[in-house]
Structure formats: structure tokens, C-alpha cells
C-alpha atoms as a PDB file:
ATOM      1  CA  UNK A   1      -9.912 -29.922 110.375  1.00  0.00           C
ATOM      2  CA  UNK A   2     -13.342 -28.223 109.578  1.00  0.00           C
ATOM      3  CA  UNK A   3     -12.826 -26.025 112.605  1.00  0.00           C
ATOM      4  CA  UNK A   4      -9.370 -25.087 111.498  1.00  0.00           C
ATOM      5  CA  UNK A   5     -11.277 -24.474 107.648  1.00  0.00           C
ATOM      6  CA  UNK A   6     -13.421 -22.163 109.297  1.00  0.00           C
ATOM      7  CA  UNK A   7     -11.654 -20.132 110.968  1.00  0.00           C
ATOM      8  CA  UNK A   8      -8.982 -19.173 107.882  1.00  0.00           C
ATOM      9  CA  UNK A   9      -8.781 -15.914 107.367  1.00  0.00           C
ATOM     10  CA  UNK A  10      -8.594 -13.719 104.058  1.00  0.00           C
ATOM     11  CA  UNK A  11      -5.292 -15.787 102.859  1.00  0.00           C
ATOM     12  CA  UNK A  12      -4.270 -19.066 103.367  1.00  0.00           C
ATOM     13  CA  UNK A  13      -1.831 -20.241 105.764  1.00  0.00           C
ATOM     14  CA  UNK A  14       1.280 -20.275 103.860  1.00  0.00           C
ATOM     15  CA  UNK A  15       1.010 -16.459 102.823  1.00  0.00           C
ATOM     16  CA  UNK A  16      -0.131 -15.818 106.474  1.00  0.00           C
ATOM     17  CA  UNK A  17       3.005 -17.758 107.879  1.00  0.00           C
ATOM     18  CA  UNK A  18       5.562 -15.868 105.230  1.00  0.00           C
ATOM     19  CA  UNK A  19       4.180 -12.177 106.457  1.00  0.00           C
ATOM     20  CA  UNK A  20       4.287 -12.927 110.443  1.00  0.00           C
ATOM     21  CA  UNK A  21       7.650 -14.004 109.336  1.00  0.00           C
ATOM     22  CA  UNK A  22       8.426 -10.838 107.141  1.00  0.00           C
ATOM     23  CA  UNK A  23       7.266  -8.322 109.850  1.00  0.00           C
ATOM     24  CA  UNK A  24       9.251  -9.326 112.200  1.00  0.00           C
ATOM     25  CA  UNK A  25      12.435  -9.539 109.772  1.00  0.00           C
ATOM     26  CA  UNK A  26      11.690  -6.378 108.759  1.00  0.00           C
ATOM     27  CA  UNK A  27      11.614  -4.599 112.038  1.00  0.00           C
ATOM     28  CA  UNK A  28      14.802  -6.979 113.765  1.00  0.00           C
ATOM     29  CA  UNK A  29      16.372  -6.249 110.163  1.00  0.00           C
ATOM     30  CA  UNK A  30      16.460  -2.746 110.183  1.00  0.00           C
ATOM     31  CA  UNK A  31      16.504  -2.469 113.432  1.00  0.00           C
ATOM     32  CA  UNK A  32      20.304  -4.093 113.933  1.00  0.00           C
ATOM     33  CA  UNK A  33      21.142  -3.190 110.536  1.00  0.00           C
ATOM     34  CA  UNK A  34      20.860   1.006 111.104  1.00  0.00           C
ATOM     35  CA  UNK A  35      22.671   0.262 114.810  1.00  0.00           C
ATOM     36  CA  UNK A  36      25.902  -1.172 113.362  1.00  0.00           C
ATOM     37  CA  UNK A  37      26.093   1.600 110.454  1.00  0.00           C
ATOM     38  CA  UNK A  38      25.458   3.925 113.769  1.00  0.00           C
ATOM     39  CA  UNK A  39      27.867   1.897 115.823  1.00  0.00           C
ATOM     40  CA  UNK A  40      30.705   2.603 113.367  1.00  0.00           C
ATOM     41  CA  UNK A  41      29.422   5.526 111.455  1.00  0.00           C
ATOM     42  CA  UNK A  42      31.690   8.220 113.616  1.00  0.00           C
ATOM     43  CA  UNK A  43      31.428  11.416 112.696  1.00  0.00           C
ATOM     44  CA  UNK A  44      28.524  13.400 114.589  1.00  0.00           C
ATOM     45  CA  UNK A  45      26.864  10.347 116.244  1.00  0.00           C
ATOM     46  CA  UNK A  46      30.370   9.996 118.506  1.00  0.00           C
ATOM     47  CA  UNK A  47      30.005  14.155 118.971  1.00  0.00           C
ATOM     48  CA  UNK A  48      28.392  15.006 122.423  1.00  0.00           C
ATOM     49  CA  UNK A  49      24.679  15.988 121.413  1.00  0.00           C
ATOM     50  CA  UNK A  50      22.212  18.446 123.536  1.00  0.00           C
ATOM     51  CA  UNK A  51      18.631  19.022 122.739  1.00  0.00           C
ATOM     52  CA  UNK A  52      17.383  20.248 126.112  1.00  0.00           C
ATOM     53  CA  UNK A  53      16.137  23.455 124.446  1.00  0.00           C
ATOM     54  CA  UNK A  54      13.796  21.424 122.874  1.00  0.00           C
ATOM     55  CA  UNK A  55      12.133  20.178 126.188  1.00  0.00           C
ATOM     56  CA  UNK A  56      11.398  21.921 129.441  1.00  0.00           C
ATOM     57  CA  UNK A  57      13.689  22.883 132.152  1.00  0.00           C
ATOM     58  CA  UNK A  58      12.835  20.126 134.494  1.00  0.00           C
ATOM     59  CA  UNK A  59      13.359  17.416 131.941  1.00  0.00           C
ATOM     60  CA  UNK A  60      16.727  18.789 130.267  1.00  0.00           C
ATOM     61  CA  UNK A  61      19.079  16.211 132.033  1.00  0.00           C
ATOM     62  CA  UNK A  62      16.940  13.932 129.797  1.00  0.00           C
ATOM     63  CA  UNK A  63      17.836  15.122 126.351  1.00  0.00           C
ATOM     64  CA  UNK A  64      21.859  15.685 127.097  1.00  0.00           C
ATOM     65  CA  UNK A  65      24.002  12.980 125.649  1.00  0.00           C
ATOM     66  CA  UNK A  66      27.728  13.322 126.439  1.00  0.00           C
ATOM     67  CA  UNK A  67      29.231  10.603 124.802  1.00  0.00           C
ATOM     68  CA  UNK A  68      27.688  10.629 121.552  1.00  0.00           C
ATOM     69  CA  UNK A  69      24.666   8.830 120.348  1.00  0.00           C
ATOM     70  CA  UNK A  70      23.622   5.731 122.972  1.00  0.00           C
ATOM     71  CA  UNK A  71      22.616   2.520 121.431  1.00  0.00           C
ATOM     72  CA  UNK A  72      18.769   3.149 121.253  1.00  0.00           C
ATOM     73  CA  UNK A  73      17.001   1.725 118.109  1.00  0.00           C
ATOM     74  CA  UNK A  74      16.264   5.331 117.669  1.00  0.00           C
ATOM     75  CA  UNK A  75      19.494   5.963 116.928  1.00  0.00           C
ATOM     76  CA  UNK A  76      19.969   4.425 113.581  1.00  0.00           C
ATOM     77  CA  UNK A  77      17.383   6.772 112.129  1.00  0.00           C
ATOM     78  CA  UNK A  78      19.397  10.258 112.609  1.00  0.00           C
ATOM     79  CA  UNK A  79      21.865   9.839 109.722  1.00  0.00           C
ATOM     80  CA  UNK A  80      22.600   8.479 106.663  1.00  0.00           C
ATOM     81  CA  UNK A  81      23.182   5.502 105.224  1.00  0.00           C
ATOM     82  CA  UNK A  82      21.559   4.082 108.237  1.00  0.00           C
ATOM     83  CA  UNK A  83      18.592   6.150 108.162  1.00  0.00           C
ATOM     84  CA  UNK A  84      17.539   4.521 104.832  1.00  0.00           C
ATOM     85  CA  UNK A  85      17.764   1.191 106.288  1.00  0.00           C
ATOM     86  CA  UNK A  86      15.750   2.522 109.516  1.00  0.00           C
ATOM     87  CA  UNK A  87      13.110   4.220 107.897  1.00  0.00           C
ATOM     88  CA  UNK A  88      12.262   1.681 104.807  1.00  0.00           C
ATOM     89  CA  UNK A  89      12.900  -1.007 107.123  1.00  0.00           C
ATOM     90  CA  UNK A  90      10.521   0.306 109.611  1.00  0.00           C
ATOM     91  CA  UNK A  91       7.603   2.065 107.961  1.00  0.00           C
ATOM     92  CA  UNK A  92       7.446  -1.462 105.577  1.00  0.00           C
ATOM     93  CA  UNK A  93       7.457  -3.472 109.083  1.00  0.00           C
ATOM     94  CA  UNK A  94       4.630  -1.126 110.105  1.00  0.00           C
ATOM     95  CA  UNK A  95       2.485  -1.585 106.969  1.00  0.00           C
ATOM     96  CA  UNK A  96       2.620  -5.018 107.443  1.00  0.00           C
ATOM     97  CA  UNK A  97       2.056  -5.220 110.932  1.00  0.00           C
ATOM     98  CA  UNK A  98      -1.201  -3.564 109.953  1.00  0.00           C
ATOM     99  CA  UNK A  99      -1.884  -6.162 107.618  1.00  0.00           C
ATOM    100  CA  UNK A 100      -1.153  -8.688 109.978  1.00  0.00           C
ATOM    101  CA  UNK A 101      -3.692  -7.092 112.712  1.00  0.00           C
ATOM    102  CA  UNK A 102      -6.517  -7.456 110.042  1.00  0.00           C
ATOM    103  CA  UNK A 103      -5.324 -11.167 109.019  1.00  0.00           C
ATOM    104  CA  UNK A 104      -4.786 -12.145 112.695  1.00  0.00           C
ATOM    105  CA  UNK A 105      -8.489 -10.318 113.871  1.00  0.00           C
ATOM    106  CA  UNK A 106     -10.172 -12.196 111.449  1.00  0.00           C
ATOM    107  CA  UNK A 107      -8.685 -15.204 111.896  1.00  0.00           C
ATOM    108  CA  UNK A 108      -9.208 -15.112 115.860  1.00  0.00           C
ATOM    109  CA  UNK A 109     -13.190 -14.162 115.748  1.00  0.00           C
ATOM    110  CA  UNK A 110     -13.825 -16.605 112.946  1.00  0.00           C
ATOM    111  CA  UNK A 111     -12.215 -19.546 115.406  1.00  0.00           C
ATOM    112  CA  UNK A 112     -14.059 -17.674 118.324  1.00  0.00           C
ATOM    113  CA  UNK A 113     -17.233 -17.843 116.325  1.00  0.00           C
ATOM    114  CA  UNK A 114     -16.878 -21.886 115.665  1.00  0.00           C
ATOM    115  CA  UNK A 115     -15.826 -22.905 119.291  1.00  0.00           C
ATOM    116  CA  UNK A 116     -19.039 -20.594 120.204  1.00  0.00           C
ATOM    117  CA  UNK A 117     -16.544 -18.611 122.830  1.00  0.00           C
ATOM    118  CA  UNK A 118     -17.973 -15.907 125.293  1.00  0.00           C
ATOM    119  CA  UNK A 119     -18.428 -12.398 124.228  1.00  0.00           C
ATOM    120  CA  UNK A 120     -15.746 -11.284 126.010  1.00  0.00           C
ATOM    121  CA  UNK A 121     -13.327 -12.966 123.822  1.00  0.00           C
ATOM    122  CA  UNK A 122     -14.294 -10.910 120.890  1.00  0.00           C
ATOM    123  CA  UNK A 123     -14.170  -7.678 123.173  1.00  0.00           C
ATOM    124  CA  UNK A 124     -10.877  -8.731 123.509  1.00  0.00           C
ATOM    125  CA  UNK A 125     -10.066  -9.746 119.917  1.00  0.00           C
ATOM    126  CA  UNK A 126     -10.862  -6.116 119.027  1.00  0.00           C
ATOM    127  CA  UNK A 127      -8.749  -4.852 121.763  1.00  0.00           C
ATOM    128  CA  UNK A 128      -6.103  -6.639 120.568  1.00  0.00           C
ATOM    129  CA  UNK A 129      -6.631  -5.302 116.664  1.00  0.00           C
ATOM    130  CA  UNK A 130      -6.263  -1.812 117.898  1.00  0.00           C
ATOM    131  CA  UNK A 131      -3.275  -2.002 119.638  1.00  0.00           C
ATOM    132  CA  UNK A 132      -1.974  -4.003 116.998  1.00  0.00           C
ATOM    133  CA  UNK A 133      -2.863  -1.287 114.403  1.00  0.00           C
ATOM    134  CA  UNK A 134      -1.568   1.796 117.063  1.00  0.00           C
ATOM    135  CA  UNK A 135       1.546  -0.106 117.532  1.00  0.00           C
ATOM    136  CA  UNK A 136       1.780  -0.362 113.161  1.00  0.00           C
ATOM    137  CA  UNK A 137       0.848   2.822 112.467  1.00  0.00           C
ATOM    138  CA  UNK A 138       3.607   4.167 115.269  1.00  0.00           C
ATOM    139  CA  UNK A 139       6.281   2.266 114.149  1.00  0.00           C
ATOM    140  CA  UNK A 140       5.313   4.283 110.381  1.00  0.00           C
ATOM    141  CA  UNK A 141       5.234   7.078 112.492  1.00  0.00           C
ATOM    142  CA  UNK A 142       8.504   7.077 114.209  1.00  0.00           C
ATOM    143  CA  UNK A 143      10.311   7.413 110.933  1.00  0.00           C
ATOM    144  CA  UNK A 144       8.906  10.878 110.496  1.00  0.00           C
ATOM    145  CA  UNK A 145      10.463  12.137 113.689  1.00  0.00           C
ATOM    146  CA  UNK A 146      14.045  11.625 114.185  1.00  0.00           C
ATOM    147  CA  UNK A 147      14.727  12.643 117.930  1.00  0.00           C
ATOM    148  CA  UNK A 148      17.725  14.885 117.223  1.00  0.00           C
ATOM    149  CA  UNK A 149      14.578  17.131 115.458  1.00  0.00           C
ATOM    150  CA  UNK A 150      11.556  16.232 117.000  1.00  0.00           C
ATOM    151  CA  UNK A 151      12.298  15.166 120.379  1.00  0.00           C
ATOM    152  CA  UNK A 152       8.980  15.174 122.161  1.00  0.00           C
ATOM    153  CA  UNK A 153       6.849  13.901 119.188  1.00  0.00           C
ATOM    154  CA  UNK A 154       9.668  11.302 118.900  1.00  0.00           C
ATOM    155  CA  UNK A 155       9.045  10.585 122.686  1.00  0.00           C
ATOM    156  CA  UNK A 156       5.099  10.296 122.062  1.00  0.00           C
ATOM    157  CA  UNK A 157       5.413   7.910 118.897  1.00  0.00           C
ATOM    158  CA  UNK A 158       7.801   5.894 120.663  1.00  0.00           C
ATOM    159  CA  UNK A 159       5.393   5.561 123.626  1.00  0.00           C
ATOM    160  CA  UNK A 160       2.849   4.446 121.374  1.00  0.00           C
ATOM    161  CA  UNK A 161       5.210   1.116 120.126  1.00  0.00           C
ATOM    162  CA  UNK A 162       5.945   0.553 123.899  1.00  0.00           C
ATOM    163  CA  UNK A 163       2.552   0.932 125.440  1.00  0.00           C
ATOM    164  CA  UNK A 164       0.518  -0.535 122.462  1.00  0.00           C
ATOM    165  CA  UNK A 165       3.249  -3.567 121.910  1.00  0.00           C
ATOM    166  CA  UNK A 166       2.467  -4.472 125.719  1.00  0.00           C
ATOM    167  CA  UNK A 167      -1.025  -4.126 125.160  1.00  0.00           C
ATOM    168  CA  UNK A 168      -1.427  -6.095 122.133  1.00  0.00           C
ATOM    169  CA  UNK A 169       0.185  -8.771 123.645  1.00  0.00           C
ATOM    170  CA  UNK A 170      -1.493  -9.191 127.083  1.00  0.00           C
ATOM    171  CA  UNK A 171      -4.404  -8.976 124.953  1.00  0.00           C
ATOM    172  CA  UNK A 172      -3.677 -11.173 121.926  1.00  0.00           C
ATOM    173  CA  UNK A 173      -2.893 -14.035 124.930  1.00  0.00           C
ATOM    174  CA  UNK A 174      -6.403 -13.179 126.777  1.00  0.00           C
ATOM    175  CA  UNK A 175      -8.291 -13.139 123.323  1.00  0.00           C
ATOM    176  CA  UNK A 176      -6.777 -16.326 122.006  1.00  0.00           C
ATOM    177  CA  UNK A 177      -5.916 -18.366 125.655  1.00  0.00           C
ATOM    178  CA  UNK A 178      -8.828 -20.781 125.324  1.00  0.00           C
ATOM    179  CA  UNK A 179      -7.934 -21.334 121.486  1.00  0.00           C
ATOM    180  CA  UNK A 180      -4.266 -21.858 122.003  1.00  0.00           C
ATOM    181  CA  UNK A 181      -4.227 -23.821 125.477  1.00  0.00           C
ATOM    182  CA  UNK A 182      -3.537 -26.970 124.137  1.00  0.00           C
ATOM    183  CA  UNK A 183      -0.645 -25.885 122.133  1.00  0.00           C
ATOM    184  CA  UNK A 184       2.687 -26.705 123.155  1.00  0.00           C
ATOM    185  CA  UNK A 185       6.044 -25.589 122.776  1.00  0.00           C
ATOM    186  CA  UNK A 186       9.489 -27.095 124.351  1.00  0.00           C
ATOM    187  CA  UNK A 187       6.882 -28.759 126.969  1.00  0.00           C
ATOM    188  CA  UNK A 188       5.000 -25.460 127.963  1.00  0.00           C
ATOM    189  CA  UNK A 189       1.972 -24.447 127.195  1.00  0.00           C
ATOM    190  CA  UNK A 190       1.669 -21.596 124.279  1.00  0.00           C
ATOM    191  CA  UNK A 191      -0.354 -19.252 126.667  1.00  0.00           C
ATOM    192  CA  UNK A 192       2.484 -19.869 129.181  1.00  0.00           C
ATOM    193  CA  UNK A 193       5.143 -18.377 126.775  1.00  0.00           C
ATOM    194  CA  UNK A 194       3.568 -15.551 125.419  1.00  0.00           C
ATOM    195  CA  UNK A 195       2.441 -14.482 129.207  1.00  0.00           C
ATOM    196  CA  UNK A 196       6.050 -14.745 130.102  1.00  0.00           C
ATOM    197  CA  UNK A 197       7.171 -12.682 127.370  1.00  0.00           C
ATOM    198  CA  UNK A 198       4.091 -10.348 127.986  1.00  0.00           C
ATOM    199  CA  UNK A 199       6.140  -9.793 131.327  1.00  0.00           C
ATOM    200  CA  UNK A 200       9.182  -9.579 130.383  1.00  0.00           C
ATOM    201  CA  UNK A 201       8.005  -6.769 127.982  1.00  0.00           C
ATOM    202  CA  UNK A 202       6.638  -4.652 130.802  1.00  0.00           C
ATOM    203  CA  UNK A 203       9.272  -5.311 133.113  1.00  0.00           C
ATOM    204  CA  UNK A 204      11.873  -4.615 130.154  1.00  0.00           C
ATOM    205  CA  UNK A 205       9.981  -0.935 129.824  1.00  0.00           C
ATOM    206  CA  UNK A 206       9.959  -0.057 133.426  1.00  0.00           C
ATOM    207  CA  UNK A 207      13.479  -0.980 133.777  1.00  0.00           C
ATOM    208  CA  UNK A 208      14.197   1.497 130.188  1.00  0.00           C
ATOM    209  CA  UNK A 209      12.726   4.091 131.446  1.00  0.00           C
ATOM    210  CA  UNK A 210      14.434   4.075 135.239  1.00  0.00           C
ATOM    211  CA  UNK A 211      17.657   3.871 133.715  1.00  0.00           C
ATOM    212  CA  UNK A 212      16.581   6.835 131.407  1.00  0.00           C
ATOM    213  CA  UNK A 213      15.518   8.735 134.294  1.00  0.00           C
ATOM    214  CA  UNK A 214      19.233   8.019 136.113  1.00  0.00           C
ATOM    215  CA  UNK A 215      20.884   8.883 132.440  1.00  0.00           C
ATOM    216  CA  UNK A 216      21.823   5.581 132.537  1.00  0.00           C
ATOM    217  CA  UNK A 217      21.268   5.491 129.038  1.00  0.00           C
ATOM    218  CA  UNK A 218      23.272   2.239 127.801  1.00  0.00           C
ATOM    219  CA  UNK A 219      21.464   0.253 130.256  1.00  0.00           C
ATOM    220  CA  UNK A 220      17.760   1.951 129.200  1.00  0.00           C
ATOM    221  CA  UNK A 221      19.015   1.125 126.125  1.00  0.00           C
ATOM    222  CA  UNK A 222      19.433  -2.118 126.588  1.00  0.00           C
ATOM    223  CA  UNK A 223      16.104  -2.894 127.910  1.00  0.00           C
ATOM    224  CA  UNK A 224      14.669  -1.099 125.257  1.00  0.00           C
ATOM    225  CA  UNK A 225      16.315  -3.880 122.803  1.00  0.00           C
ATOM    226  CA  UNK A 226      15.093  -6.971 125.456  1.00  0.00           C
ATOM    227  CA  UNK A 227      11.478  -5.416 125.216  1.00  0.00           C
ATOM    228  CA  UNK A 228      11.329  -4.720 121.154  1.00  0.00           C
ATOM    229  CA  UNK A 229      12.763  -8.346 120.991  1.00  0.00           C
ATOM    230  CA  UNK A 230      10.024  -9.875 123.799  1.00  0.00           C
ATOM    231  CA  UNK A 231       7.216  -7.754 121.371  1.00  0.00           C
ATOM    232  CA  UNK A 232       8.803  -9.361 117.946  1.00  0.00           C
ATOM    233  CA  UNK A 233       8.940 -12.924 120.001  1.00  0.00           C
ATOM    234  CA  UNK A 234       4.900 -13.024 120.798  1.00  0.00           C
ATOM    235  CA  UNK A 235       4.348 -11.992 117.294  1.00  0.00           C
ATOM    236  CA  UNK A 236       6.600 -14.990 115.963  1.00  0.00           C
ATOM    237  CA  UNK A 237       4.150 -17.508 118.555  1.00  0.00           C
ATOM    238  CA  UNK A 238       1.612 -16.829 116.396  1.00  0.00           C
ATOM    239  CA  UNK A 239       3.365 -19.609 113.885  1.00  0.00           C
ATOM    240  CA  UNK A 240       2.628 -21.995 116.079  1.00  0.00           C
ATOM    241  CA  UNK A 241      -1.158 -21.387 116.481  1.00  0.00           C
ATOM    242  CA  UNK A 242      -3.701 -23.918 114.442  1.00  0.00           C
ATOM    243  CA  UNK A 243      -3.495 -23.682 110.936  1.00  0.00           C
ATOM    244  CA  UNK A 244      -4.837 -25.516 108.105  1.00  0.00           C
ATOM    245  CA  UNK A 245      -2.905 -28.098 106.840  1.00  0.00           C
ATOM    246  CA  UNK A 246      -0.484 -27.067 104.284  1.00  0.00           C
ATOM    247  CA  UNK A 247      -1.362 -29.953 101.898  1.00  0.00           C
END
């Protein structure tokens, strides 16, 4: 117990528990919320769409969509109604992402600090913070540059969710592995989940961005989804990591 006392952060555990849970609502929220008002919007997301003249010549296959708008999370922040629910839904999940990263770093070095853990742990705490905060700040970001617009600085926001989600979570599992080892979950091992989902993530991207490359774009689509939900999935392990006791 003092161990767990010691290494609270700057709120206690219930508040802490209610915003990993709120950030990831947020996100999945608006996230599925703007892609069924897209889904059955009609209108000019069902029109065939072209943007190459926004990219060059050698990429312009990229930025051609025949058949309308594809299923990308992306999507639901072109139009209204659903780009309300995109961007409030996102630049709020972003905020408190943030807030999360600072709750979460703290947390993490404190309990590094009382089991007396090598340096490198702490290297790798604040690796972990600044993805975190990259991948926060982006999703804020990405509501700022529909693609239909801003195709390219779309592109490079987006990039920064994808890359910095993977990061943050192959680092949040190195930083925390010797904390969390002896948690459990369905009979596996905490560290053994969140590296699983830590692959599926990068596999998920690899397999996005083929696809995209073929203009396969329901399929990169789809992986797209399966990586966003293997990102919002290590975030929600962090409920099961040692709190104080809520009594």
C-alpha cells in the first residue's frame, strides 16, 4: 500500500480512472459517430472526389477516390453535421490525452523512484510522455486540416497519430514492464497484452498503408480502424495498473 501511496500522481485514482476512460470515449465516440453521419450523409461524400492537383504527379493515383468518400476516420471530418462531432470529439480527446501523458508520467517515475528502478526506465518514461503528448497534440491537429483541403498537411498530422500511437505504446510497455509484470488479465500477463496490441498496431499500419498504395482503400481503411482501436485498447490497460485503493 505505501508503495502504491507513493507513487499517486497529481489526482487520485478515481479521477485518474474516469479520464483514461473519457479519452478513449471521446476519440471511439466521435470517431464512429462522424462515420455513420458520413456513411449515410449522401450528397458529395457518395460524389467521385480528386485532389491529385494538390500532390505531385507521382503520387496522384493516391488522392483519386472514385466511389465517393472511403471509410477512413478522416472522413467524418469533411462535412457537416459530422464534422462537429469529429472535430469537438477529437480535439477534446486530444486535450485530454495530454492530460493523461502528464498524469500517467508522473505516476510511472514516482513508482520508478520507490522500486529504485534503473535509469533507463525513466529514459523511457519520458519517451513515452512525448509520444504521448505528439500523438495529443496531433489528434488537435488533425481537426484543422480536413484532407479534401489540406491533403498533405492532413497526411503529416495523421502520420504523427500513427507513428507516435505506436511509439507511445512500445514505450509505455518498456517503461512500465517491471512495474506491471505481475499483473494479470484473463490469465496473461499485462506486459503480454499490451505487447500484443503494440504489434498488432504496427502490423495494422503497414497493412493501411499497402492497401493505400494498391488504392485498395476500404481495406487500408480498415486497418486504419484495427490500429486506432489496438492504440485506444493499450490506453484502456492502463485501468488495470496498481492503484490506490479506492476506500
Amino acid at each position: 500500500m505505501e508503495d502504491r501511496k507513493h507513487a499517486a500522481g497529481l489526482m487520485d485514482d478515481r479521477w485518474y480512472r474516469r479520464l483514461i476512460v473519457v479519452a478513449v470515449c471521446l476519440v471511439i465516440g466521435a470517431s464512429v459517430g462522424s462515420q455513420l453521419l458520413m456513411q449515410f450523409g449522401g450528397g458529395p461524400r457518395d460524389e467521385p472526389m480528386d485532389l491529385s492537383d494538390q500532390i505531385g504527379e507521382d503520387f496522384q493515383g493516391l488522392a483519386i477516390f472514385p466511389d465517393g468518400l472511403p471509410p477512413f476516420i478522416s472522413s467524418g471530418g469533411l462535412f457537416y453535421p459530422e464534422k462537429a462531432i469529429f472535430d469537438w470529439g477529437l480535439g477534446l480527446g486530444g486535450i485530454v490525452f495530454c492530460i493523461l501523458a502528464i498524469e500517467l508520467t508522473i505516476r510511472t517515475q514516482r513508482e520508478l523512484i520507490s522500486r529504485e528502478s534503473h535509469r533507463l526506465r525513466t529514459a523511457l518514461n519520458l519517451g513515452q510522455f512525448i509520444a504521448a503528448l505528439v500523438v495529443g497534440i496531433s489528434l488537435v491537429m488533425l481537426t484543422q486540416y480536413p484532407f479534401h483541403l489540406y491533403f498533405l498537411n492532413h497526411l503529416l498530422v495523421a502520420n504523427g497519430i500513427f507513428y507516435g500511437s505506436m511509439v507511445w505504446g512500445g514505450l509505455l510497455t518498456l517503461a512500465r514492464s517491471g512495474l506491471d509484470g505481475k499483473i494479470q488479465w484473463r490469465g496473461f500477463s499485462l506486459n503480454h497484452w499490451r505487447w500484443l496490441l503494440v504489434v498488432i498496431g504496427v502490423a495494422s499500419y503497414f497493412l493501411m498503408t499497402g492497401f493505400g498504395a494498391q488504392r485498395s482503400f476500404h481495406l487500408s481503411a480498415l486497418f486504419e480502424w484495427l490500429l486506432t482501436l489496438s492504440s485506444e485498447a493499450i490506453t484502456l490497460t492502463l485501468l488495470l495498473t496498481g492503484l490506490e485503493s479506492d476506500g
